[in-house]
PDB file of N, CA and C in Angstrom:
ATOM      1  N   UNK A   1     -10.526   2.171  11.814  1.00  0.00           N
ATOM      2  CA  UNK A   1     -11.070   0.853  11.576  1.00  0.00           C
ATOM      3  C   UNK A   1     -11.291   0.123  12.898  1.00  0.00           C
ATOM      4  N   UNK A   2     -10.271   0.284  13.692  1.00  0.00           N
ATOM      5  CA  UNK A   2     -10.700  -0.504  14.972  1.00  0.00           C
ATOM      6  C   UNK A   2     -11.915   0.237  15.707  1.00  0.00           C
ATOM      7  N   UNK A   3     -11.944   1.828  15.713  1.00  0.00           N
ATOM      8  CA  UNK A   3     -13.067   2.296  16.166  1.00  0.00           C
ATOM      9  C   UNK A   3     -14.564   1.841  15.899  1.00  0.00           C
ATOM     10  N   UNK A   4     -14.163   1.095  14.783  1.00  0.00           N
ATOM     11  CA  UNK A   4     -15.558   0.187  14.053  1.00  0.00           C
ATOM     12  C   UNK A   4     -15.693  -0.655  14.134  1.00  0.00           C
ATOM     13  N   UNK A   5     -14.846  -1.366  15.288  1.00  0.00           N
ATOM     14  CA  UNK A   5     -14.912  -2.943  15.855  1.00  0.00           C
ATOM     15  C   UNK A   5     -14.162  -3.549  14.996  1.00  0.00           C
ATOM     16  N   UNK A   6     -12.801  -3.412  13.596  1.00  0.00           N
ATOM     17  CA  UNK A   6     -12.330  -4.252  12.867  1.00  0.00           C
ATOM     18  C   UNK A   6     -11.255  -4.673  13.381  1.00  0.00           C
ATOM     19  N   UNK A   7     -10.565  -6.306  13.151  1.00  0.00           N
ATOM     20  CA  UNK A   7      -8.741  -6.051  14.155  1.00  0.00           C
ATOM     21  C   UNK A   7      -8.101  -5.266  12.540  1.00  0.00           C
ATOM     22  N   UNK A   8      -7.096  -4.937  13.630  1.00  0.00           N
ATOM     23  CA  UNK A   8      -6.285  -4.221  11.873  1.00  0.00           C
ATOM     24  C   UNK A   8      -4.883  -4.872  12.817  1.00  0.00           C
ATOM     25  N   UNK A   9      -4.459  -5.592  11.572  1.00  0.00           N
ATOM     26  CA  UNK A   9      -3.161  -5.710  11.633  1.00  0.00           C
ATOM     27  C   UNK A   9      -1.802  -5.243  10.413  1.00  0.00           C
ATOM     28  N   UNK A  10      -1.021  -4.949  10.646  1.00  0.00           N
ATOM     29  CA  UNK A  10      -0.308  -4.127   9.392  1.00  0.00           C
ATOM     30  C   UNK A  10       0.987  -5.042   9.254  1.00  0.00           C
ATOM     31  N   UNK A  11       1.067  -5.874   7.991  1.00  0.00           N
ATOM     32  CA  UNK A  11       2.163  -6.693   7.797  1.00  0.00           C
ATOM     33  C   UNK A  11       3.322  -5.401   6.606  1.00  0.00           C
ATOM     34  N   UNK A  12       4.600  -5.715   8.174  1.00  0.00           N
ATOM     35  CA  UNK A  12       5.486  -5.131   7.298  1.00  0.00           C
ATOM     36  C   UNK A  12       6.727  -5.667   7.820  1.00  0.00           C
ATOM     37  N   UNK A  13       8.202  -4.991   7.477  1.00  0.00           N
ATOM     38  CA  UNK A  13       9.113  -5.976   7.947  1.00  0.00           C
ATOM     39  C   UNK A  13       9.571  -5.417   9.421  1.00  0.00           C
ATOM     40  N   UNK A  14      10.503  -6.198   9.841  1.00  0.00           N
ATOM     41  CA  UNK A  14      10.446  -6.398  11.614  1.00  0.00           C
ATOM     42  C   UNK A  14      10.534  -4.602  11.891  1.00  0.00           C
ATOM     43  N   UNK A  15      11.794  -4.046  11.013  1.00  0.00           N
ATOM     44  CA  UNK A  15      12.389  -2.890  11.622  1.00  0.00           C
ATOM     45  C   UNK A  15      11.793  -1.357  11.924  1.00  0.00           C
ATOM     46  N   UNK A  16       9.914  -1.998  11.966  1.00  0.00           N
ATOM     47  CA  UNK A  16       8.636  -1.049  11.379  1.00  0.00           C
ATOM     48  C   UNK A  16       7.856  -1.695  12.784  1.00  0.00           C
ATOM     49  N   UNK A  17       8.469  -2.986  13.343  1.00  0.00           N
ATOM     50  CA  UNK A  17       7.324  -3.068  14.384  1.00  0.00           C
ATOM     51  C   UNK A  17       6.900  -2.366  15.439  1.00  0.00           C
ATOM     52  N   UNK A  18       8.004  -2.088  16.399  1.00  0.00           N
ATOM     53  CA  UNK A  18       7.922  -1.032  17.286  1.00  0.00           C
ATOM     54  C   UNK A  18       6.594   0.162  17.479  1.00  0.00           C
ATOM     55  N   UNK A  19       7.249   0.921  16.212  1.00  0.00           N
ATOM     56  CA  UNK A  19       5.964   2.417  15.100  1.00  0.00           C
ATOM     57  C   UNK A  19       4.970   1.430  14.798  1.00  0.00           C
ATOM     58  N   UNK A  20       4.787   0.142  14.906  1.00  0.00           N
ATOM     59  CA  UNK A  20       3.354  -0.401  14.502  1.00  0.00           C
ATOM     60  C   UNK A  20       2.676  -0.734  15.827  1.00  0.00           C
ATOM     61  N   UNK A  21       3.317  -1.519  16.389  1.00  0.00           N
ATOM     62  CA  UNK A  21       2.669  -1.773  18.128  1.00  0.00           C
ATOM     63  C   UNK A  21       2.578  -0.482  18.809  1.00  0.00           C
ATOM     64  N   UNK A  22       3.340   0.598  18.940  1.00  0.00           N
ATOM     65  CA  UNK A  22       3.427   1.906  19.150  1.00  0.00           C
ATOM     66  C   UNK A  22       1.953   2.706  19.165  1.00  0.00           C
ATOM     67  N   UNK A  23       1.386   2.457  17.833  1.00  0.00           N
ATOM     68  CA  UNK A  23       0.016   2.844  17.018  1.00  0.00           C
ATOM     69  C   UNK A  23      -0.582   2.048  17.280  1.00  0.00           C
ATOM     70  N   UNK A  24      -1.002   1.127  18.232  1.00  0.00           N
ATOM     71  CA  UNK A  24      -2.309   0.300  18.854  1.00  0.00           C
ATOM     72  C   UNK A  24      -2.206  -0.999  18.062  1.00  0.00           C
ATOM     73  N   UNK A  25      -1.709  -1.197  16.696  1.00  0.00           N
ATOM     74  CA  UNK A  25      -2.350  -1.854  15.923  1.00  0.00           C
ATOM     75  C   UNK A  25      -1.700  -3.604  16.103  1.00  0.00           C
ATOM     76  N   UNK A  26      -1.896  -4.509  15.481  1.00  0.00           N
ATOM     77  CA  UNK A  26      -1.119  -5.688  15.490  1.00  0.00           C
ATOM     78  C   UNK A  26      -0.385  -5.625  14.355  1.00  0.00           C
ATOM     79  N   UNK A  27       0.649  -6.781  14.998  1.00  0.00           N
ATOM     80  CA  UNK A  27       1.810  -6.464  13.444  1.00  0.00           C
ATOM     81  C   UNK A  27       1.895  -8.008  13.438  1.00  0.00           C
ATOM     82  N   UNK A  28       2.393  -8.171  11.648  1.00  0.00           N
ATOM     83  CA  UNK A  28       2.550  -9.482  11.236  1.00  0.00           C
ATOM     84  C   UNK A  28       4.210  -8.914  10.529  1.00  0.00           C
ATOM     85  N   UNK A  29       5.101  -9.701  10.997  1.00  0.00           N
ATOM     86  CA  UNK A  29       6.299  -9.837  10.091  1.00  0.00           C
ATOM     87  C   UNK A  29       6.314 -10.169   8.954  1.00  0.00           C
ATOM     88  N   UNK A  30       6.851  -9.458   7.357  1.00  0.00           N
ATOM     89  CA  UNK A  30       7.318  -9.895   6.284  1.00  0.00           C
ATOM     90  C   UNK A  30       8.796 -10.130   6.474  1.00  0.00           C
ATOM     91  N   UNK A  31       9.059 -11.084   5.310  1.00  0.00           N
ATOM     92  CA  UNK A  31      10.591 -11.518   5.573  1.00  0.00           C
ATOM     93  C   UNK A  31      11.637 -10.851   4.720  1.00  0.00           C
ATOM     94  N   UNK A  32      12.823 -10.672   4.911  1.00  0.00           N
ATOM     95  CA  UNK A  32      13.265  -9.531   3.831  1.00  0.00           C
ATOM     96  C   UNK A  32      13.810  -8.697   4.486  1.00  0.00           C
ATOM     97  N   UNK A  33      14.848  -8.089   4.629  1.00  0.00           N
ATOM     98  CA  UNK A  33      15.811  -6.407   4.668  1.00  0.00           C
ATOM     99  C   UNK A  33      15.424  -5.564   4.011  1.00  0.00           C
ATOM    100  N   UNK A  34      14.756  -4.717   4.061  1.00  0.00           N
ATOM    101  CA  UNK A  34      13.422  -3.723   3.453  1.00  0.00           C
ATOM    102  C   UNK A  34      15.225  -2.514   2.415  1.00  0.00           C
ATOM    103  N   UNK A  35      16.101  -2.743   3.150  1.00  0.00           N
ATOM    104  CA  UNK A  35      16.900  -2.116   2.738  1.00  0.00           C
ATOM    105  C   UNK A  35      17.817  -2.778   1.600  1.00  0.00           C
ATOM    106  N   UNK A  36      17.931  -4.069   1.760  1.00  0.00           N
ATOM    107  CA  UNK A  36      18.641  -4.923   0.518  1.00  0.00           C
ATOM    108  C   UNK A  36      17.284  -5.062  -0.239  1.00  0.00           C
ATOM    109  N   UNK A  37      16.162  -5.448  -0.070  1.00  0.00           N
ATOM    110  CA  UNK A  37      15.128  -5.773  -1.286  1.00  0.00           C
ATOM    111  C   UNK A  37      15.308  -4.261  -1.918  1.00  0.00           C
ATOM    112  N   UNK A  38      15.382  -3.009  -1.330  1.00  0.00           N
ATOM    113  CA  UNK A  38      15.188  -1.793  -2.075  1.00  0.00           C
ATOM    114  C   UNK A  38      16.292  -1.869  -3.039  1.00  0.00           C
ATOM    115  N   UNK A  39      17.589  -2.033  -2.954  1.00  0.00           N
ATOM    116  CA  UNK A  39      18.626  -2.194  -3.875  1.00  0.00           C
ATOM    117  C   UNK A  39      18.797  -3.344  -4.782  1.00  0.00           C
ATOM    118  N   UNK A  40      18.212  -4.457  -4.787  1.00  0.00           N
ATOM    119  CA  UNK A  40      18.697  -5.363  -5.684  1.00  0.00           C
ATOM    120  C   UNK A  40      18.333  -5.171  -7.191  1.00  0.00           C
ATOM    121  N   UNK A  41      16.640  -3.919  -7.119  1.00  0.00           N
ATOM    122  CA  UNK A  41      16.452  -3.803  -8.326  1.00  0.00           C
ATOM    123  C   UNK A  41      17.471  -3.390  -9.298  1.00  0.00           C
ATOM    124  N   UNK A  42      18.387  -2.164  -8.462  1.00  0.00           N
ATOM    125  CA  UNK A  42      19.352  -1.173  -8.958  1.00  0.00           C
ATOM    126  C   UNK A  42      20.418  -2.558 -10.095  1.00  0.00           C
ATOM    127  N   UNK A  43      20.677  -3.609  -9.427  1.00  0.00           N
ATOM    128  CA  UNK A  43      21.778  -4.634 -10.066  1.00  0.00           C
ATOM    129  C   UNK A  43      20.444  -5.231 -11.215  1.00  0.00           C
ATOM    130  N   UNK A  44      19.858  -5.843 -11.454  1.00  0.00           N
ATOM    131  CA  UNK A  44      19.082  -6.521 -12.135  1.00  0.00           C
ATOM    132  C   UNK A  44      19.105  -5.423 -13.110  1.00  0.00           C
ATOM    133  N   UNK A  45      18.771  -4.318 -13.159  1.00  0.00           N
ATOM    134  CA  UNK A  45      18.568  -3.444 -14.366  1.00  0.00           C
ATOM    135  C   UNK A  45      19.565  -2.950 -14.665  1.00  0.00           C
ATOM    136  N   UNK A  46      21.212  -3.104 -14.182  1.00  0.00           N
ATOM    137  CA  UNK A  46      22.224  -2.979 -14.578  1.00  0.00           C
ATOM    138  C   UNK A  46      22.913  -4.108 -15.713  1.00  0.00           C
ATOM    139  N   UNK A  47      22.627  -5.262 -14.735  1.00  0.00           N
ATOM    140  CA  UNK A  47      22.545  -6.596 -15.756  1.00  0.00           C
ATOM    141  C   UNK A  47      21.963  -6.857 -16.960  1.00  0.00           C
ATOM    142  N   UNK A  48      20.903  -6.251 -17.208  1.00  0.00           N
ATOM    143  CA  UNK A  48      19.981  -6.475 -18.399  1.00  0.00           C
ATOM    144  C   UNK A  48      19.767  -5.160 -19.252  1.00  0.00           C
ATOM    145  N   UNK A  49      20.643  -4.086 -18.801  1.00  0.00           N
ATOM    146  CA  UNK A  49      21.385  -3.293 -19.395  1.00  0.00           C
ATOM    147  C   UNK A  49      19.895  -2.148 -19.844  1.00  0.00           C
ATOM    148  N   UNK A  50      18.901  -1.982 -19.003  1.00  0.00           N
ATOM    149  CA  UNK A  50      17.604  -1.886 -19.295  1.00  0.00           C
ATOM    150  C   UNK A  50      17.426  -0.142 -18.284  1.00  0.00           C
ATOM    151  N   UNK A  51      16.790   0.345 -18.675  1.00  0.00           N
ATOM    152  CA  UNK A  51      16.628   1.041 -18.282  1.00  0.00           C
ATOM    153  C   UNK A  51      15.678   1.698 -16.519  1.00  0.00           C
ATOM    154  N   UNK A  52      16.000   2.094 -15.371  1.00  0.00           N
ATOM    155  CA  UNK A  52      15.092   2.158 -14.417  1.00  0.00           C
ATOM    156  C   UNK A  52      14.880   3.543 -13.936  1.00  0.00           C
ATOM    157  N   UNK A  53      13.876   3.407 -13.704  1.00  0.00           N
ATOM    158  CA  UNK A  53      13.485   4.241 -13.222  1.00  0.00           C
ATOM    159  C   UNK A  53      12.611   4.247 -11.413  1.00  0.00           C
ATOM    160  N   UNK A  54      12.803   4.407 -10.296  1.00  0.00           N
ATOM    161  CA  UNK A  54      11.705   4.244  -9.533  1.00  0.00           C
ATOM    162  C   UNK A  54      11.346   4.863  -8.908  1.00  0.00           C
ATOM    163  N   UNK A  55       9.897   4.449  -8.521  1.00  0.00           N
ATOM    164  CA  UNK A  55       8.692   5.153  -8.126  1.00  0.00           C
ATOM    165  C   UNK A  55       7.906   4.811  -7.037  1.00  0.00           C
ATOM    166  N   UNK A  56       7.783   5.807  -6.040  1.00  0.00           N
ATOM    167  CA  UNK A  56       6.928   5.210  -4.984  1.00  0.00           C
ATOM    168  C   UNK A  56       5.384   5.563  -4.952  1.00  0.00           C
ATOM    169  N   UNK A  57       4.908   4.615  -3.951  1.00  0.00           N
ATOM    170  CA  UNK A  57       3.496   4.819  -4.360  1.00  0.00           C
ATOM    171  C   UNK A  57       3.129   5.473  -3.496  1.00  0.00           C
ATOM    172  N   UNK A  58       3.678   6.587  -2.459  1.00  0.00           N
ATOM    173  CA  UNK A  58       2.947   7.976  -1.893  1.00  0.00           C
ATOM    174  C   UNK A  58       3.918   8.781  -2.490  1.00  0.00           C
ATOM    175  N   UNK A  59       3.116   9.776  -2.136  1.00  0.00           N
ATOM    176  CA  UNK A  59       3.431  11.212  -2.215  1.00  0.00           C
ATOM    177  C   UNK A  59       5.208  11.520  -1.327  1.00  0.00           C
ATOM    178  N   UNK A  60       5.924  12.064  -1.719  1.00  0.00           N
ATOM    179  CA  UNK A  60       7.136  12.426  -0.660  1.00  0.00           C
ATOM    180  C   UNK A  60       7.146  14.167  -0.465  1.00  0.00           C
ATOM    181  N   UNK A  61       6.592  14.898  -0.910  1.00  0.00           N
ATOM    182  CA  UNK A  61       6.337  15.991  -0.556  1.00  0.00           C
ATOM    183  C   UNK A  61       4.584  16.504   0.075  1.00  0.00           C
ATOM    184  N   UNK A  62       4.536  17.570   0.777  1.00  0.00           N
ATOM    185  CA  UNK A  62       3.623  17.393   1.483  1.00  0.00           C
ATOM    186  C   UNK A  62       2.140  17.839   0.298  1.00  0.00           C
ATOM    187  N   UNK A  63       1.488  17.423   0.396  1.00  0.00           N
ATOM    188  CA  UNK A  63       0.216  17.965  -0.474  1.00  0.00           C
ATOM    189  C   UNK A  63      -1.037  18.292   0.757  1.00  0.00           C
ATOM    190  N   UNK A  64      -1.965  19.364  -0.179  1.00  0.00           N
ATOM    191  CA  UNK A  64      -2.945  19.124   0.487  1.00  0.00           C
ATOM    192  C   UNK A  64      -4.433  18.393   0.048  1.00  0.00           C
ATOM    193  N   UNK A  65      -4.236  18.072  -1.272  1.00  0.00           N
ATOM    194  CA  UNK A  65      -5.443  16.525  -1.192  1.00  0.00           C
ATOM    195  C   UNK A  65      -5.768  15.366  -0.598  1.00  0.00           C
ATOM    196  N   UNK A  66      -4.774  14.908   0.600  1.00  0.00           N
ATOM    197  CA  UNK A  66      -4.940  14.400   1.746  1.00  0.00           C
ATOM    198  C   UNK A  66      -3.973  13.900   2.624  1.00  0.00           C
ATOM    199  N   UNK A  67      -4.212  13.806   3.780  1.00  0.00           N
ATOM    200  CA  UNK A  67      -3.083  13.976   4.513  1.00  0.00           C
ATOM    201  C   UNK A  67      -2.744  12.363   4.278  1.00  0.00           C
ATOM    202  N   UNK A  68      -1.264  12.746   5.096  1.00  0.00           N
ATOM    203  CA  UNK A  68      -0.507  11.411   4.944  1.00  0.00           C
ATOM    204  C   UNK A  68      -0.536  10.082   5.350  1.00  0.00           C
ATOM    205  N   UNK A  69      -0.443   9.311   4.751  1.00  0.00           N
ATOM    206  CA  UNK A  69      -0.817   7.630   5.217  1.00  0.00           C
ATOM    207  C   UNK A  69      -0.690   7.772   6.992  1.00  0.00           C
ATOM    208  N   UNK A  70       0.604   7.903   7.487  1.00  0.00           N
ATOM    209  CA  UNK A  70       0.633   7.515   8.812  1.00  0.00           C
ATOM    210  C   UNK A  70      -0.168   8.564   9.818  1.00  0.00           C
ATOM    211  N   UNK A  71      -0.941   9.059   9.111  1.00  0.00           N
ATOM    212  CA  UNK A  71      -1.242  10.657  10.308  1.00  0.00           C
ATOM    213  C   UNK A  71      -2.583  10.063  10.628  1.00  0.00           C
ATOM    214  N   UNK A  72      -3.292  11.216  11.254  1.00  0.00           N
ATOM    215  CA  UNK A  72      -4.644  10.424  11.571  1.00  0.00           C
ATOM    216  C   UNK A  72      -5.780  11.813  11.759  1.00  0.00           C
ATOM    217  N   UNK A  73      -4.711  12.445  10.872  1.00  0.00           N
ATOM    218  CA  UNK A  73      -5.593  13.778  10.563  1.00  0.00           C
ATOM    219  C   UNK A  73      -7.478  14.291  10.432  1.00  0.00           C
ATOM    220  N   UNK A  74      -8.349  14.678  10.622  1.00  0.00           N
ATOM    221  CA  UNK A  74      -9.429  14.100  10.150  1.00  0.00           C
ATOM    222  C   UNK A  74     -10.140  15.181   9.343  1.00  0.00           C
ATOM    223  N   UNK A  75      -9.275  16.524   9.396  1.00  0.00           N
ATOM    224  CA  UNK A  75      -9.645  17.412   8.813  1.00  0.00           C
ATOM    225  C   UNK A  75      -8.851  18.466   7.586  1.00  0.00           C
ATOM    226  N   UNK A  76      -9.581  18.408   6.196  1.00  0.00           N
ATOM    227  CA  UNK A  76      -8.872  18.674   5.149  1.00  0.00           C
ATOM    228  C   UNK A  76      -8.008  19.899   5.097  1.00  0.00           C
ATOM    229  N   UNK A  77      -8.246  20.661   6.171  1.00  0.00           N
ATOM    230  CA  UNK A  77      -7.121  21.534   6.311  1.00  0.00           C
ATOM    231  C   UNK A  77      -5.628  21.590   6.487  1.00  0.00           C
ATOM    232  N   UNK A  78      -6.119  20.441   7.704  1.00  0.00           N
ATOM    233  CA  UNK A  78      -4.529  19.711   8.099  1.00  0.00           C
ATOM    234  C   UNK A  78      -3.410  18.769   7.312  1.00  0.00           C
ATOM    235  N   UNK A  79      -4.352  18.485   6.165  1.00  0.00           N
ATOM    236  CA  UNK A  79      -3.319  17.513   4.943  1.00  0.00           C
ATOM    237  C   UNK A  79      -2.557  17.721   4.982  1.00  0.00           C
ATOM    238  N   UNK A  80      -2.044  19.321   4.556  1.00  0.00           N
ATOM    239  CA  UNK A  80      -0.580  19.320   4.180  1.00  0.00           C
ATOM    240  C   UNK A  80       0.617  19.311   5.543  1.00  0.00           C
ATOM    241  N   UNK A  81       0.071  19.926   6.447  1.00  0.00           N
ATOM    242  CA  UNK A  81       0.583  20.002   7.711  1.00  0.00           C
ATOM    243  C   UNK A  81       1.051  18.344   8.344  1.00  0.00           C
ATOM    244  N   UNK A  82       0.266  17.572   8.122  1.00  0.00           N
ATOM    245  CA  UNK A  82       0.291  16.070   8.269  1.00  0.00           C
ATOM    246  C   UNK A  82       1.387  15.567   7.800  1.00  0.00           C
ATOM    247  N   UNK A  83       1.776  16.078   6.469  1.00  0.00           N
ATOM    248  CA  UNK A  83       2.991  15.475   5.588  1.00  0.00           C
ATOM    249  C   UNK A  83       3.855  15.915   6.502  1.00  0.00           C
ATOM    250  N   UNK A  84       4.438  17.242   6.721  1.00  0.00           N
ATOM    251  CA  UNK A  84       5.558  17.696   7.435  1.00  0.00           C
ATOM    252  C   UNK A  84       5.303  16.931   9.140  1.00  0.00           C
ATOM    253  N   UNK A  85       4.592  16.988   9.156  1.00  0.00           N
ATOM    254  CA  UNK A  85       4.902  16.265  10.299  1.00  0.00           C
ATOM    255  C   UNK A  85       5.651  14.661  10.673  1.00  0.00           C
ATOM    256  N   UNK A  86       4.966  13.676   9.874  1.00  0.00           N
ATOM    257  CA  UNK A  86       5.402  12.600   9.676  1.00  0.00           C
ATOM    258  C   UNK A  86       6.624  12.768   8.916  1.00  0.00           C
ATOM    259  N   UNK A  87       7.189  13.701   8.271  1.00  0.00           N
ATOM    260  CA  UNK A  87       8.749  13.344   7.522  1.00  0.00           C
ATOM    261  C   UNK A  87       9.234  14.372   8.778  1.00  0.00           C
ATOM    262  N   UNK A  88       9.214  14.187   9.785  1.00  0.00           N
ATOM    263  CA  UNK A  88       9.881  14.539  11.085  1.00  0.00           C
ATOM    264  C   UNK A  88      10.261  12.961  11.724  1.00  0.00           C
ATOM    265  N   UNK A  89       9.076  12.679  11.837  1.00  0.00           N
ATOM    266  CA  UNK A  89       9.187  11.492  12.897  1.00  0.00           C
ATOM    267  C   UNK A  89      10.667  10.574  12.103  1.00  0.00           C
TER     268      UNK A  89
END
């Protein structure tokens, strides 16, 4: 996107900025412990005695229908190779 003249900035929380300035890009802080917001669901659905289940919205094993969010892969061969790579970093 920036190669196309766009700014890209990637809002996430602080402990992601580093890997974001790292990657060229600008970063905007969200507010929040990315690690307490992940757990509070666990109590709320204990409380309400309800059932959970959760789900993320990538992939956690490597596929090859496209490579992985953080890679910058550009060729469909490399998809799956992309995954293993980034669950290194």
């Amino acid at each position: 996107m920036q190669e196309d003249g766009h700014r890209v900035r990637l809002a996430t929380h602080a402990n992601f900025k580093d890997f974001v300035l790292t990657a060229g890009l600008e970063f905007f802080p969200l507010g929040g412990d990315p690690k307490v917001l992940a757990g509070c669901h666990t109590h709320i659905a204990e409380a309400l005695k309800v059932p959970l289940h959760v789900i993320f919205t990538m992939p956690w094993t490597p596929t090859s229908e496209f490579p992985h969010p953080m890679s910058r892969v550009k060729q469909p061969v490399a998809n799956k190779v992309s995954s293993l790579f980034c669950l290194l970093i």
